[in-house]
PDB file of N, CA and C in Angstrom:
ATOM      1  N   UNK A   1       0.835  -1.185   0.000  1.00  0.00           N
ATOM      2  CA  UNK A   1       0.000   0.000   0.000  1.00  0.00           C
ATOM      3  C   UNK A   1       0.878   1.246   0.000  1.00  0.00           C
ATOM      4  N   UNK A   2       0.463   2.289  -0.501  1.00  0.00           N
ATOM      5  CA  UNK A   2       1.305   3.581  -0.799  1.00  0.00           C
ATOM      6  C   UNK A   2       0.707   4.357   0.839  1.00  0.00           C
ATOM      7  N   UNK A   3       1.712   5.023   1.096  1.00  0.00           N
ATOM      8  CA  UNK A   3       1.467   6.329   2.107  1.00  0.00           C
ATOM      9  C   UNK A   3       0.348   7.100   1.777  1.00  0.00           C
ATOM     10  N   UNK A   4      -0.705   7.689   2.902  1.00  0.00           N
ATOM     11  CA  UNK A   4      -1.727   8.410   2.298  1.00  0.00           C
ATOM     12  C   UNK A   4      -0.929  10.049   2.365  1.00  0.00           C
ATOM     13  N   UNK A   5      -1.929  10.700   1.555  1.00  0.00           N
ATOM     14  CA  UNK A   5      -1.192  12.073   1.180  1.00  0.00           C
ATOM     15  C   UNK A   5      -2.715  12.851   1.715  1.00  0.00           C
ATOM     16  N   UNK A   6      -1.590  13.846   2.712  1.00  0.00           N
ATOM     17  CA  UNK A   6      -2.278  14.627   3.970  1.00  0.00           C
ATOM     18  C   UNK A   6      -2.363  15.599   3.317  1.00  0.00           C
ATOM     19  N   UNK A   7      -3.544  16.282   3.744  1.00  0.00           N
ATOM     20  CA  UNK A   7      -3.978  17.459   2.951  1.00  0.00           C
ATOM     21  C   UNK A   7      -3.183  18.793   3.354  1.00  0.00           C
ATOM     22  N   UNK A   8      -3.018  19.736   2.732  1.00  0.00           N
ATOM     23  CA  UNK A   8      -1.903  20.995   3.100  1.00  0.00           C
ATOM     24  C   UNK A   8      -2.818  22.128   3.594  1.00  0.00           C
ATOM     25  N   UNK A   9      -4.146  22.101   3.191  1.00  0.00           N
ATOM     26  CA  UNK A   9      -5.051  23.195   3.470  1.00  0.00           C
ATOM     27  C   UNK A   9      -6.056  22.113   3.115  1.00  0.00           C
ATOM     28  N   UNK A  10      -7.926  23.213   3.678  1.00  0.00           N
ATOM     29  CA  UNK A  10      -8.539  23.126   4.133  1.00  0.00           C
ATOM     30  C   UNK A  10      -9.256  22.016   5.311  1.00  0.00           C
ATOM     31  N   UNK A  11     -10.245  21.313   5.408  1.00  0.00           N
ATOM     32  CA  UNK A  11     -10.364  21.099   6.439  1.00  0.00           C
ATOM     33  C   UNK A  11      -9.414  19.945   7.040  1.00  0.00           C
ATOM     34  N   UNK A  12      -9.338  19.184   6.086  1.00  0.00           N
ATOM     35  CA  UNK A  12      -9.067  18.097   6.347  1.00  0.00           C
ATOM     36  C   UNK A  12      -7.495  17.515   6.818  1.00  0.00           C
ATOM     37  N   UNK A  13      -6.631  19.276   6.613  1.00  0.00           N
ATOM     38  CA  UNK A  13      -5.570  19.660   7.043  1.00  0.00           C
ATOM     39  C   UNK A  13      -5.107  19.576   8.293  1.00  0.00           C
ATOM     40  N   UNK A  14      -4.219  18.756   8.612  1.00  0.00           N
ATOM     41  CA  UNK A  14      -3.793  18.821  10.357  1.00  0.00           C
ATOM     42  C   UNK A  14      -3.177  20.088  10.468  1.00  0.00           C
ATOM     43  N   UNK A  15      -3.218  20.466  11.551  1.00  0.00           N
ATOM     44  CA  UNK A  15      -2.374  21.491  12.130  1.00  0.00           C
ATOM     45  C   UNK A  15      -1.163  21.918  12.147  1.00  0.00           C
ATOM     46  N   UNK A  16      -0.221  22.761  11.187  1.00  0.00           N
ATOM     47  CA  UNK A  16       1.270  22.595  11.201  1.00  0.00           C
ATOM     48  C   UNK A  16       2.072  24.123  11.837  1.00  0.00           C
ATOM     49  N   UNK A  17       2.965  23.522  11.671  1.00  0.00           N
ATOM     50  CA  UNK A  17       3.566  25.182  12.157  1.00  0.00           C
ATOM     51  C   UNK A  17       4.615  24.770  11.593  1.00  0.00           C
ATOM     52  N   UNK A  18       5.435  25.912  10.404  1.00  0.00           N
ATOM     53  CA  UNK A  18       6.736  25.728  10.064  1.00  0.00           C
ATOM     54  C   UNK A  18       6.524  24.593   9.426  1.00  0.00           C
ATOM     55  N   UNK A  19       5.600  24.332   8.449  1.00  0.00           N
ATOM     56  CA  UNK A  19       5.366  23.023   7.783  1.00  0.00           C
ATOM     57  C   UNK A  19       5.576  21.610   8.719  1.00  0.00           C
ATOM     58  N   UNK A  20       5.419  21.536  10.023  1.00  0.00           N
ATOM     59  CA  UNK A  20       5.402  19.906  10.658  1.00  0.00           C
ATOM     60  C   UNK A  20       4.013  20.222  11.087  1.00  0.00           C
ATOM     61  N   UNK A  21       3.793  18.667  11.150  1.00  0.00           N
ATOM     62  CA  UNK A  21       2.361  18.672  11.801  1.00  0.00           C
ATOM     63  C   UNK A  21       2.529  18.881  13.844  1.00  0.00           C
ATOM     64  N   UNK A  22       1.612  19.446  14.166  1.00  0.00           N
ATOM     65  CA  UNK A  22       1.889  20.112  15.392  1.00  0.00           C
ATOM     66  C   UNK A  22       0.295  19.013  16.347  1.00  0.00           C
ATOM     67  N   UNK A  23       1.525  18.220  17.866  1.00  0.00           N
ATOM     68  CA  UNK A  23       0.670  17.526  18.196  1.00  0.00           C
ATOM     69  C   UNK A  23       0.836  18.218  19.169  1.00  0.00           C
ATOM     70  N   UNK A  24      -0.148  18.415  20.350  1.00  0.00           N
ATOM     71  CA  UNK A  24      -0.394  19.290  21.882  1.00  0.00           C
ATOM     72  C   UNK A  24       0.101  17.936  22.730  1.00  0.00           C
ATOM     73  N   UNK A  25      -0.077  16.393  22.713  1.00  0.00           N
ATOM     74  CA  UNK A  25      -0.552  15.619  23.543  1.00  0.00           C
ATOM     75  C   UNK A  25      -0.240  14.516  22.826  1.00  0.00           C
ATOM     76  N   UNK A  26       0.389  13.519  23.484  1.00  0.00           N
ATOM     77  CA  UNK A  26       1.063  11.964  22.643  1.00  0.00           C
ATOM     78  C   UNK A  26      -0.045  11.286  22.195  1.00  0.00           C
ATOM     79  N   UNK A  27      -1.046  11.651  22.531  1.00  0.00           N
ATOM     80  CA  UNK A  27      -2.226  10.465  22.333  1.00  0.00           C
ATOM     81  C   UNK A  27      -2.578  11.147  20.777  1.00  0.00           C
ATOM     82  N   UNK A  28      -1.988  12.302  20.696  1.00  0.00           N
ATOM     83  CA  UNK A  28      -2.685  12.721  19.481  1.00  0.00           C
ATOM     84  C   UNK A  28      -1.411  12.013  18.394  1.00  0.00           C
ATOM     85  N   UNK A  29      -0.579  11.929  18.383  1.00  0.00           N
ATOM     86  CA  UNK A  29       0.799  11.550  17.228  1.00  0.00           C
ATOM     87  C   UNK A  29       0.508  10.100  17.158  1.00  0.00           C
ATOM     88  N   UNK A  30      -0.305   9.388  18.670  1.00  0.00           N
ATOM     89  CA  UNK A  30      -0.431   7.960  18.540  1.00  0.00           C
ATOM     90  C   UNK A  30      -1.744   7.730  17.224  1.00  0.00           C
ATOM     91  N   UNK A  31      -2.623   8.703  17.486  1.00  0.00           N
ATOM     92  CA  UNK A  31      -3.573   8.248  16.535  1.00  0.00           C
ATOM     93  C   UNK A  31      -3.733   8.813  15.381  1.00  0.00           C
ATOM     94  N   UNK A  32      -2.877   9.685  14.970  1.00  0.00           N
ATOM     95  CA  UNK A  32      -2.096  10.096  13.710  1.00  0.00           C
ATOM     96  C   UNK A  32      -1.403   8.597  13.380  1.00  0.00           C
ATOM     97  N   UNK A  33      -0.577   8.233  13.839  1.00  0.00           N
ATOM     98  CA  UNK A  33       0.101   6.861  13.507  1.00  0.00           C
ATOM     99  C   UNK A  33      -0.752   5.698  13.232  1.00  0.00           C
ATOM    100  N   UNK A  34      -1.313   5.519  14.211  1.00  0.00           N
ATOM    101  CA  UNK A  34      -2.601   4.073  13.947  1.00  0.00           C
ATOM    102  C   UNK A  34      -3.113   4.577  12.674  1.00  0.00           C
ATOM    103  N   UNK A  35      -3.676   5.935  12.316  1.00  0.00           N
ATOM    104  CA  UNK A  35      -4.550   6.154  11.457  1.00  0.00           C
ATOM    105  C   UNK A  35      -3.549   5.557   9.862  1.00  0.00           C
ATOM    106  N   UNK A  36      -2.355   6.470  10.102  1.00  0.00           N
ATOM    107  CA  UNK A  36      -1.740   6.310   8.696  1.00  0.00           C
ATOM    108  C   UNK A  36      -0.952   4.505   8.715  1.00  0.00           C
ATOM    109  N   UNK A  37      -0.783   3.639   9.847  1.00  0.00           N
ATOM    110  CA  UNK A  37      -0.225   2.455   9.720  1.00  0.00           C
ATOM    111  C   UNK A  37      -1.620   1.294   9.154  1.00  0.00           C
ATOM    112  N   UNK A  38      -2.925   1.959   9.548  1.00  0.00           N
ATOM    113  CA  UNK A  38      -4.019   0.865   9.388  1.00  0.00           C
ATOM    114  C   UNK A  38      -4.130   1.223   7.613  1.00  0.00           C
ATOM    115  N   UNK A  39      -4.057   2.707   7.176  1.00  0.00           N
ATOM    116  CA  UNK A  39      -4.638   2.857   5.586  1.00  0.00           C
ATOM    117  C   UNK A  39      -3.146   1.952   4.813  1.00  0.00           C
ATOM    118  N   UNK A  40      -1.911   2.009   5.700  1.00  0.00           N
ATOM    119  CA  UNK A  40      -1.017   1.731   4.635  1.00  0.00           C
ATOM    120  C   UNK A  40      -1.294   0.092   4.445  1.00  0.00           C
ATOM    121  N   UNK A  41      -1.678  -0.627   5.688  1.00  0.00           N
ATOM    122  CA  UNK A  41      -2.390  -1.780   5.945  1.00  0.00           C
ATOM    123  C   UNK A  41      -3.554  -2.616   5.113  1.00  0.00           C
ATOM    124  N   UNK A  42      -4.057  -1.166   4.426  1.00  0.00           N
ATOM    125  CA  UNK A  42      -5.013  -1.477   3.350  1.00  0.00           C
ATOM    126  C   UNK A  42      -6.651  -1.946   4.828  1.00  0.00           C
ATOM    127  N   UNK A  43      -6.318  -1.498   6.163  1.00  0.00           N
ATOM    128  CA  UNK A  43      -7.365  -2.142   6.619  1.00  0.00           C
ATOM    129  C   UNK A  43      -8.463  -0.968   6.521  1.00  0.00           C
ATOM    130  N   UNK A  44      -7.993   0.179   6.155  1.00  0.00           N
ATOM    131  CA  UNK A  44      -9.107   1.279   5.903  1.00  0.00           C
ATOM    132  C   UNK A  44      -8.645   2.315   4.403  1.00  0.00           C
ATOM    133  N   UNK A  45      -9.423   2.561   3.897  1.00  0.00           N
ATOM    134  CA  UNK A  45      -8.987   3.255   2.752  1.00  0.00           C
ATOM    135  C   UNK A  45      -8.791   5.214   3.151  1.00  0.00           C
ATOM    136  N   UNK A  46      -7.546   5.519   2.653  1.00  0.00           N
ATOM    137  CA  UNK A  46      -7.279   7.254   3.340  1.00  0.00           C
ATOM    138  C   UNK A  46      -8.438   7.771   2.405  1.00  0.00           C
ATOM    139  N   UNK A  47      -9.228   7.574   1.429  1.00  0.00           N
ATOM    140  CA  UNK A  47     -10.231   8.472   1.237  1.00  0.00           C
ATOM    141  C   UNK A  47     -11.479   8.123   1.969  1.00  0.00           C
ATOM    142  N   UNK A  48     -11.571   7.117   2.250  1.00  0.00           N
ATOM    143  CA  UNK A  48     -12.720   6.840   3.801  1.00  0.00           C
ATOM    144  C   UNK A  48     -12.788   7.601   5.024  1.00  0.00           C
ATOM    145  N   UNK A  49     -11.181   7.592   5.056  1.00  0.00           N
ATOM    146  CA  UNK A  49     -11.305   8.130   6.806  1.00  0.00           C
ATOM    147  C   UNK A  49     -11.543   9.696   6.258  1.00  0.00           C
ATOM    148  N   UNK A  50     -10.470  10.078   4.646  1.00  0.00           N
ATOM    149  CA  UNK A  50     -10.864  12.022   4.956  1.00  0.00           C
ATOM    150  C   UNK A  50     -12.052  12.039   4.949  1.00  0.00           C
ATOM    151  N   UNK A  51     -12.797  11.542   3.923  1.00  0.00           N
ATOM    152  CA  UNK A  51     -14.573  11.809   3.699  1.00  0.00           C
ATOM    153  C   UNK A  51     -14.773  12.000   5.663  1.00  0.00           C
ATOM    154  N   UNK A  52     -14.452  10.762   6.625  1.00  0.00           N
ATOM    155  CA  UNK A  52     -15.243  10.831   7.801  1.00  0.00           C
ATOM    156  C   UNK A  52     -14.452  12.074   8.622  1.00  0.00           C
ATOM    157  N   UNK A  53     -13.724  12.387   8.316  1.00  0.00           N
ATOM    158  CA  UNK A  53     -13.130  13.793   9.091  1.00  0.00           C
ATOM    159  C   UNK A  53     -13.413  14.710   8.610  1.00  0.00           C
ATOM    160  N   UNK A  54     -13.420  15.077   7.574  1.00  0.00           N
ATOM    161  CA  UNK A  54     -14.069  16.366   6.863  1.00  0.00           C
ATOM    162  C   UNK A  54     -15.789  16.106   7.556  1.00  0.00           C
ATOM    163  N   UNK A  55     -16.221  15.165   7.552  1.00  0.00           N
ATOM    164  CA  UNK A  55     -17.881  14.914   7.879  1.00  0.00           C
ATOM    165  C   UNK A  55     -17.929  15.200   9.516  1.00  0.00           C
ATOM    166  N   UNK A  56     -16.708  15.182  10.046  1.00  0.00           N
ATOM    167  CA  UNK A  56     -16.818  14.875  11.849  1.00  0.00           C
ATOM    168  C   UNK A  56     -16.396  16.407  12.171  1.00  0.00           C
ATOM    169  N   UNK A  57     -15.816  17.248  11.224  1.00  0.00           N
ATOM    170  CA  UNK A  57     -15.796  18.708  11.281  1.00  0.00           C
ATOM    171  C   UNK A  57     -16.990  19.894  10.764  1.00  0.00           C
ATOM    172  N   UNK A  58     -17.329  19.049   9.833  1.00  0.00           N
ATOM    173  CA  UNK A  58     -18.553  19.826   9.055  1.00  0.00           C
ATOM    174  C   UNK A  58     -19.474  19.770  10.107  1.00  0.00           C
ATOM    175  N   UNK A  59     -19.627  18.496  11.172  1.00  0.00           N
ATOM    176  CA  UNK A  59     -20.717  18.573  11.806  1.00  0.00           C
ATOM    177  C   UNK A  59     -20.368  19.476  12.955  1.00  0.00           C
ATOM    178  N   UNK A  60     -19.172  19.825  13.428  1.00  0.00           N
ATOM    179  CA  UNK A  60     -19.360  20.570  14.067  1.00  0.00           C
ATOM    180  C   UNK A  60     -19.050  22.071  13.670  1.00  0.00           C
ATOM    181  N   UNK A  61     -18.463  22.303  12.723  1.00  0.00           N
ATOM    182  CA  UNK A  61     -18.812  24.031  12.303  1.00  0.00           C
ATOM    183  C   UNK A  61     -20.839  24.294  12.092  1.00  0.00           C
ATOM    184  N   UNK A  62     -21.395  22.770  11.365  1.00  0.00           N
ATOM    185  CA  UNK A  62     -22.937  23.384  11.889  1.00  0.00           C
ATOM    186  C   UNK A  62     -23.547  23.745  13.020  1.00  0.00           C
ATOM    187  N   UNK A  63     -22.944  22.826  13.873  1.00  0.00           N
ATOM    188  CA  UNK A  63     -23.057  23.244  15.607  1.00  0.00           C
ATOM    189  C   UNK A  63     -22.606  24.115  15.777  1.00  0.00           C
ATOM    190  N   UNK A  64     -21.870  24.766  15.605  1.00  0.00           N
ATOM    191  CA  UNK A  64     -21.084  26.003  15.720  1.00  0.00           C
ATOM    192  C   UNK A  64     -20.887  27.436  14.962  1.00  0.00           C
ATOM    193  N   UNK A  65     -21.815  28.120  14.702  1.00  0.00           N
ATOM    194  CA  UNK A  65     -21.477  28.712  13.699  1.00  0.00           C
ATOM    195  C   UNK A  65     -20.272  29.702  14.427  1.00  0.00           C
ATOM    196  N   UNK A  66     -19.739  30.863  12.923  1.00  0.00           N
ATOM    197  CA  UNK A  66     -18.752  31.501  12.905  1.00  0.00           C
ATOM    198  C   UNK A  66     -18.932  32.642  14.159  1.00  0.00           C
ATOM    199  N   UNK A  67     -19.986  32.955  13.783  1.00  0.00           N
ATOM    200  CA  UNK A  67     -20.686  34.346  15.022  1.00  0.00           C
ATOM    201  C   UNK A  67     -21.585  33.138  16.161  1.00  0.00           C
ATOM    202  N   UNK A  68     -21.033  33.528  17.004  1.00  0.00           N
ATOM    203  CA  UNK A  68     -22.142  33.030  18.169  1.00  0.00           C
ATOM    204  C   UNK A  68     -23.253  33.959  18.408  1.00  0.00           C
ATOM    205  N   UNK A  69     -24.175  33.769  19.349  1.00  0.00           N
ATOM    206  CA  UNK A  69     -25.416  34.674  19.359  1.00  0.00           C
ATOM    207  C   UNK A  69     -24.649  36.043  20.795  1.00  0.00           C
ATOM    208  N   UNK A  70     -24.914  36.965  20.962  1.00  0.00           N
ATOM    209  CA  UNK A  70     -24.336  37.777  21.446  1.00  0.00           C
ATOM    210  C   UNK A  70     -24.083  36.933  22.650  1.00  0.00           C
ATOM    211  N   UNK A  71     -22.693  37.340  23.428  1.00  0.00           N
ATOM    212  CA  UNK A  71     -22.359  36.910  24.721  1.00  0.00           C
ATOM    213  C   UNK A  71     -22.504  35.670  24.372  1.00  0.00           C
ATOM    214  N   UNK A  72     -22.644  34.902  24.120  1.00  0.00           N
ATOM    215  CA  UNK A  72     -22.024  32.849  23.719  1.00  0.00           C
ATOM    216  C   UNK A  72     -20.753  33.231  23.725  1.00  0.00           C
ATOM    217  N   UNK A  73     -19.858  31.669  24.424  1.00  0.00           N
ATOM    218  CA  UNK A  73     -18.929  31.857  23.941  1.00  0.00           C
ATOM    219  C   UNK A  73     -18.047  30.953  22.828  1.00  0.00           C
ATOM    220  N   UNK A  74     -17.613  31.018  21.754  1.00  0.00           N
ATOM    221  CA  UNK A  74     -17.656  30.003  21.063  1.00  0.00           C
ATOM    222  C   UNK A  74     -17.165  28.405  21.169  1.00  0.00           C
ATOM    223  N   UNK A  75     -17.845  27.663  20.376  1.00  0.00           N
ATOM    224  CA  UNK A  75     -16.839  26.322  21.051  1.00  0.00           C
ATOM    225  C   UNK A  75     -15.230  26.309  20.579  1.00  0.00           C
ATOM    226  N   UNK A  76     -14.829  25.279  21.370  1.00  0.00           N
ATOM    227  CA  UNK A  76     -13.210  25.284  20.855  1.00  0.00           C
ATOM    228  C   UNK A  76     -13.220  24.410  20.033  1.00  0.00           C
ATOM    229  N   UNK A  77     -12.492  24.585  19.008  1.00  0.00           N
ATOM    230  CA  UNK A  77     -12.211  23.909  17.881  1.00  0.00           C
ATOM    231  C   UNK A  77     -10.957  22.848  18.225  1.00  0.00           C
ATOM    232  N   UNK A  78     -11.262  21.907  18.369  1.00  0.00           N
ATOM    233  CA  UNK A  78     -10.121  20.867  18.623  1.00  0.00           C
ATOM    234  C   UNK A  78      -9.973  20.163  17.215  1.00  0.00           C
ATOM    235  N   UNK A  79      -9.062  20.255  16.503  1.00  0.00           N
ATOM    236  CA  UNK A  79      -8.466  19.166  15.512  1.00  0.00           C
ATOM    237  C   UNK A  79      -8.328  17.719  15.575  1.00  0.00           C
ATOM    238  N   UNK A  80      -7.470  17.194  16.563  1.00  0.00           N
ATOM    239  CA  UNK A  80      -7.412  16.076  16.545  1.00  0.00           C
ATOM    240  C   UNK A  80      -8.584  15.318  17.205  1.00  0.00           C
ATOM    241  N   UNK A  81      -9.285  16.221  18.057  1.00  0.00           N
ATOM    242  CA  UNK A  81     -10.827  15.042  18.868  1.00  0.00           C
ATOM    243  C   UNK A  81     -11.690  14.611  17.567  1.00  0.00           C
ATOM    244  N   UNK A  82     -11.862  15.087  16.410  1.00  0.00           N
ATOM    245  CA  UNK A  82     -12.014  15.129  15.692  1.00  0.00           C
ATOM    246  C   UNK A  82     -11.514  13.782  14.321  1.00  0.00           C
ATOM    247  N   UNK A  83     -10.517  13.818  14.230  1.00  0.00           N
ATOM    248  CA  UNK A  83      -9.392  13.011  13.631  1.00  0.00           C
ATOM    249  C   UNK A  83      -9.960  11.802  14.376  1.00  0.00           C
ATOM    250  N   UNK A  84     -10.155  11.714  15.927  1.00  0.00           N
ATOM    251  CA  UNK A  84      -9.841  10.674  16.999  1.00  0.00           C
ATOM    252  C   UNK A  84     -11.330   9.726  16.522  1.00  0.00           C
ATOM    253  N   UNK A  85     -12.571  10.742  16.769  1.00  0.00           N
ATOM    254  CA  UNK A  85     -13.536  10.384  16.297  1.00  0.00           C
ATOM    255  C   UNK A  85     -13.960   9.825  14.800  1.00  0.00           C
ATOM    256  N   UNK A  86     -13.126  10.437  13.990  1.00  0.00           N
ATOM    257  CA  UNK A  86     -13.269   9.778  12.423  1.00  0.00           C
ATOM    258  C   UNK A  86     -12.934   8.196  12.315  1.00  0.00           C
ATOM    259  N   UNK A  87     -11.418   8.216  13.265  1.00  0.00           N
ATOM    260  CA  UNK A  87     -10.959   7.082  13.416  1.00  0.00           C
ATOM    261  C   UNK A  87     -11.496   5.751  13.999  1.00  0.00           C
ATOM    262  N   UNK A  88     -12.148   6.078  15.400  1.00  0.00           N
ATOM    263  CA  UNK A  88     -12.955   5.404  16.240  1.00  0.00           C
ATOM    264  C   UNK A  88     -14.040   4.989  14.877  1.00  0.00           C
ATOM    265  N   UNK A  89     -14.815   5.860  14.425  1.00  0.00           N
ATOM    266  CA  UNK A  89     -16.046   5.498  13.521  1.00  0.00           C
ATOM    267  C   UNK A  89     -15.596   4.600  12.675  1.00  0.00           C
ATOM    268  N   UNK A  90     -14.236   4.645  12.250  1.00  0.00           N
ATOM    269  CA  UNK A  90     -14.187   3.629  10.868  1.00  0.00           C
ATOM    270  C   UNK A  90     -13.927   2.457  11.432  1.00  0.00           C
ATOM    271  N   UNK A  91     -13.478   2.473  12.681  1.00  0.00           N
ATOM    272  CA  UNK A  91     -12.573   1.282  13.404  1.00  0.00           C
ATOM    273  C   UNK A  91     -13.470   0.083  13.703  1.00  0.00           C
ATOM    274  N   UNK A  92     -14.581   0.937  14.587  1.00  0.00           N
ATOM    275  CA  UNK A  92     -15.892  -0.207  14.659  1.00  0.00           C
ATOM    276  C   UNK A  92     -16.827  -0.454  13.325  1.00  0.00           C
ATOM    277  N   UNK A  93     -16.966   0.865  12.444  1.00  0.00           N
ATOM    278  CA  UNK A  93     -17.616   0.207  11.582  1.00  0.00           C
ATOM    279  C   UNK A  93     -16.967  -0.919  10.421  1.00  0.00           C
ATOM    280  N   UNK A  94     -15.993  -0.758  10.881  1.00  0.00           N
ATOM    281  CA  UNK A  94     -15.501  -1.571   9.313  1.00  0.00           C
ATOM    282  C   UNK A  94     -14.823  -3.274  10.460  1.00  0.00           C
ATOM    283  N   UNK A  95     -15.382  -2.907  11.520  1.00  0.00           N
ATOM    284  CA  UNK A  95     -15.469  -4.613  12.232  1.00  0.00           C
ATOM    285  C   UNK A  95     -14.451  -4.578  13.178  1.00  0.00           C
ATOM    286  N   UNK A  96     -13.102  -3.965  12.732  1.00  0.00           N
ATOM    287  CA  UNK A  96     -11.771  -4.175  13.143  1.00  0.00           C
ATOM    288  C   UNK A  96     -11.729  -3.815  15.111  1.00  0.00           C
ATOM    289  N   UNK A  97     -12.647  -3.316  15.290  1.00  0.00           N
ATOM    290  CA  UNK A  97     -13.444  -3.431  17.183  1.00  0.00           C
ATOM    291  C   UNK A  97     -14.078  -2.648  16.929  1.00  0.00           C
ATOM    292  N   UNK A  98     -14.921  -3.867  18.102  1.00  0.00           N
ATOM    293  CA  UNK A  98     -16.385  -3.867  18.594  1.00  0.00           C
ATOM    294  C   UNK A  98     -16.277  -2.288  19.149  1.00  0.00           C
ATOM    295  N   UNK A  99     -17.592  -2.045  19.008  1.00  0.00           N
ATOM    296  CA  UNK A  99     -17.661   0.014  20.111  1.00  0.00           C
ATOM    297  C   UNK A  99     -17.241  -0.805  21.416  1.00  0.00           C
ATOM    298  N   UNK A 100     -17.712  -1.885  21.895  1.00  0.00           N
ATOM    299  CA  UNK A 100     -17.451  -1.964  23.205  1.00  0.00           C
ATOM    300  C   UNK A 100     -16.144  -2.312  23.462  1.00  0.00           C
ATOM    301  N   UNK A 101     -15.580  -2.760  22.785  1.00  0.00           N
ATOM    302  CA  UNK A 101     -14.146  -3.310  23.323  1.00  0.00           C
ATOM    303  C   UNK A 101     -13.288  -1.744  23.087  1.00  0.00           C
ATOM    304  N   UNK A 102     -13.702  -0.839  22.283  1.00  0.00           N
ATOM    305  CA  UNK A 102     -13.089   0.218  21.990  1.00  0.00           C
ATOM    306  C   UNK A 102     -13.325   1.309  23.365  1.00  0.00           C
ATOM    307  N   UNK A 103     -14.602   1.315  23.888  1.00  0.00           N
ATOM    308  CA  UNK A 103     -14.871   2.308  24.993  1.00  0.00           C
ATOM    309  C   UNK A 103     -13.415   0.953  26.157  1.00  0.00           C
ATOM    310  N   UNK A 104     -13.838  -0.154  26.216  1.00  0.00           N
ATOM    311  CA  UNK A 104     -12.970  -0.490  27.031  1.00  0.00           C
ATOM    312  C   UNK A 104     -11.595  -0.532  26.810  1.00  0.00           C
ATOM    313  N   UNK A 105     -11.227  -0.150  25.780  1.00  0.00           N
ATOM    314  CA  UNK A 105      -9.776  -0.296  25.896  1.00  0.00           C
ATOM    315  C   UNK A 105      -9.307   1.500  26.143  1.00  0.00           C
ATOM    316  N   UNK A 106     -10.356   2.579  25.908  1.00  0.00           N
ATOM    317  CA  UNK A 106      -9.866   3.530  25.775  1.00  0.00           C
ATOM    318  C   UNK A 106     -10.139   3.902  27.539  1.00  0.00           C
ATOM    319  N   UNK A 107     -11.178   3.360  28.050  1.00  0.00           N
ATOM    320  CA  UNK A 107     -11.276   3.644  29.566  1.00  0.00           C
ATOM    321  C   UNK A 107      -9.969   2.855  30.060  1.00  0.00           C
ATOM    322  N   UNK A 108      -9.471   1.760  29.918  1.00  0.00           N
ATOM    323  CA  UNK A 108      -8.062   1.433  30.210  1.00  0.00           C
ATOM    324  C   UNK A 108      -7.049   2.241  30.389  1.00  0.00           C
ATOM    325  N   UNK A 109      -6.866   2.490  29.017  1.00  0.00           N
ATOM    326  CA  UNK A 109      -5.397   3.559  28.844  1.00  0.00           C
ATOM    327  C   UNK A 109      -5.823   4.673  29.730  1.00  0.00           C
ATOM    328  N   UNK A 110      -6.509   5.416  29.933  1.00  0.00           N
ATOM    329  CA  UNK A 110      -7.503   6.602  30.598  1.00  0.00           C
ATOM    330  C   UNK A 110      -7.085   6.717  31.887  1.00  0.00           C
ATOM    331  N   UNK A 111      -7.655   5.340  32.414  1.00  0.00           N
ATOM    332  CA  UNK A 111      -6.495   5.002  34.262  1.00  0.00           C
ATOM    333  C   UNK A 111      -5.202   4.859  34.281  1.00  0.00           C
ATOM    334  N   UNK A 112      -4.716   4.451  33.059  1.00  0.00           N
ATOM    335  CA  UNK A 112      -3.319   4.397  33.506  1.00  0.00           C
ATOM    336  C   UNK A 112      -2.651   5.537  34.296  1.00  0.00           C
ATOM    337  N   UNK A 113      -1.317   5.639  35.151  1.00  0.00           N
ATOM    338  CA  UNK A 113      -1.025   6.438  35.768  1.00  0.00           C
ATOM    339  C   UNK A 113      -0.251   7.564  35.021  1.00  0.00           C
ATOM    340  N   UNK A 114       0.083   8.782  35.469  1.00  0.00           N
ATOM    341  CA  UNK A 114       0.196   9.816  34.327  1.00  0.00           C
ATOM    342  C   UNK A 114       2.077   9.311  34.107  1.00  0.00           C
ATOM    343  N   UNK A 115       1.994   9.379  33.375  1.00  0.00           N
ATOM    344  CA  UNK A 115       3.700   9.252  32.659  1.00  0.00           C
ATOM    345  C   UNK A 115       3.752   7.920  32.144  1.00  0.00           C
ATOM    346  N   UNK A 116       2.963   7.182  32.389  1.00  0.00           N
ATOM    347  CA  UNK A 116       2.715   5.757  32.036  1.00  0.00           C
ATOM    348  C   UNK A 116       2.714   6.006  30.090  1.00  0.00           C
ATOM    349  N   UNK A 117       3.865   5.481  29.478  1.00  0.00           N
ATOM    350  CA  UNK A 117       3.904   5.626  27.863  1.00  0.00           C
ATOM    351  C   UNK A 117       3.661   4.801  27.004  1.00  0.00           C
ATOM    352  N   UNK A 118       3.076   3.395  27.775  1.00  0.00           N
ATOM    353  CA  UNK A 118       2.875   2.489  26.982  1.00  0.00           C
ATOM    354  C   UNK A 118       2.089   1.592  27.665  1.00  0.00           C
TER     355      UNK A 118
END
């Protein structure tokens, strides 16, 4: 399988600075990785998952519009919860785990103790 090719702009664009992609939090580079090791895997196709990330953002800029109503304050735009969720969706739908084994493995890692890297 070929490397998928990450978008440079609009939505579907990760976050870069100085042209690298910019992670806040390890859990986010981990599922950047799963994402691009499962498409090279052929176990998900990279135009599946953009369609579901562009779709897992669209839904929330409708939730969100640009202007809030006076005094709202707007939501935060997180990138990768986003990414995380596209991923999760393809993961159970396309069989590769159950939602339940997925809420349980992610409540797992969740307790682990903080500095805990693996």
């Amino acid at each position: 399988m070929s490397q998928p090719t990450l978008d440079t702009e609009g939505h579907a664009a990760p976050p870069r600075r100085n042209g690298e992609i910019v992670f806040e939090a390890p859990w986010q580079s981990r599922a950047f990785g799963l994402t691009m090791s499962l498409c090279e895997a052929g176990a998900i196709a990279w135009s599946d998952f953009r369609a579901r990330l562009i779709d897992e953002i669209g839904r929330f800029d409708a939730a969100n519009p640009v202007l809030p109503e006076a005094g709202a304050e707007p939501a935060p735009y997180a990138y990768w919860d986003h990414w995380l969720a596209a991923l999760e969706g393809l993961i159970t739908e396309r069989g590769l785990c159950s939602a339940e084994d997925l809420a349980g493995r992610v409540g797992a890692y969740a307790e682990r103790p903080h500095g805990h890297d693996h």
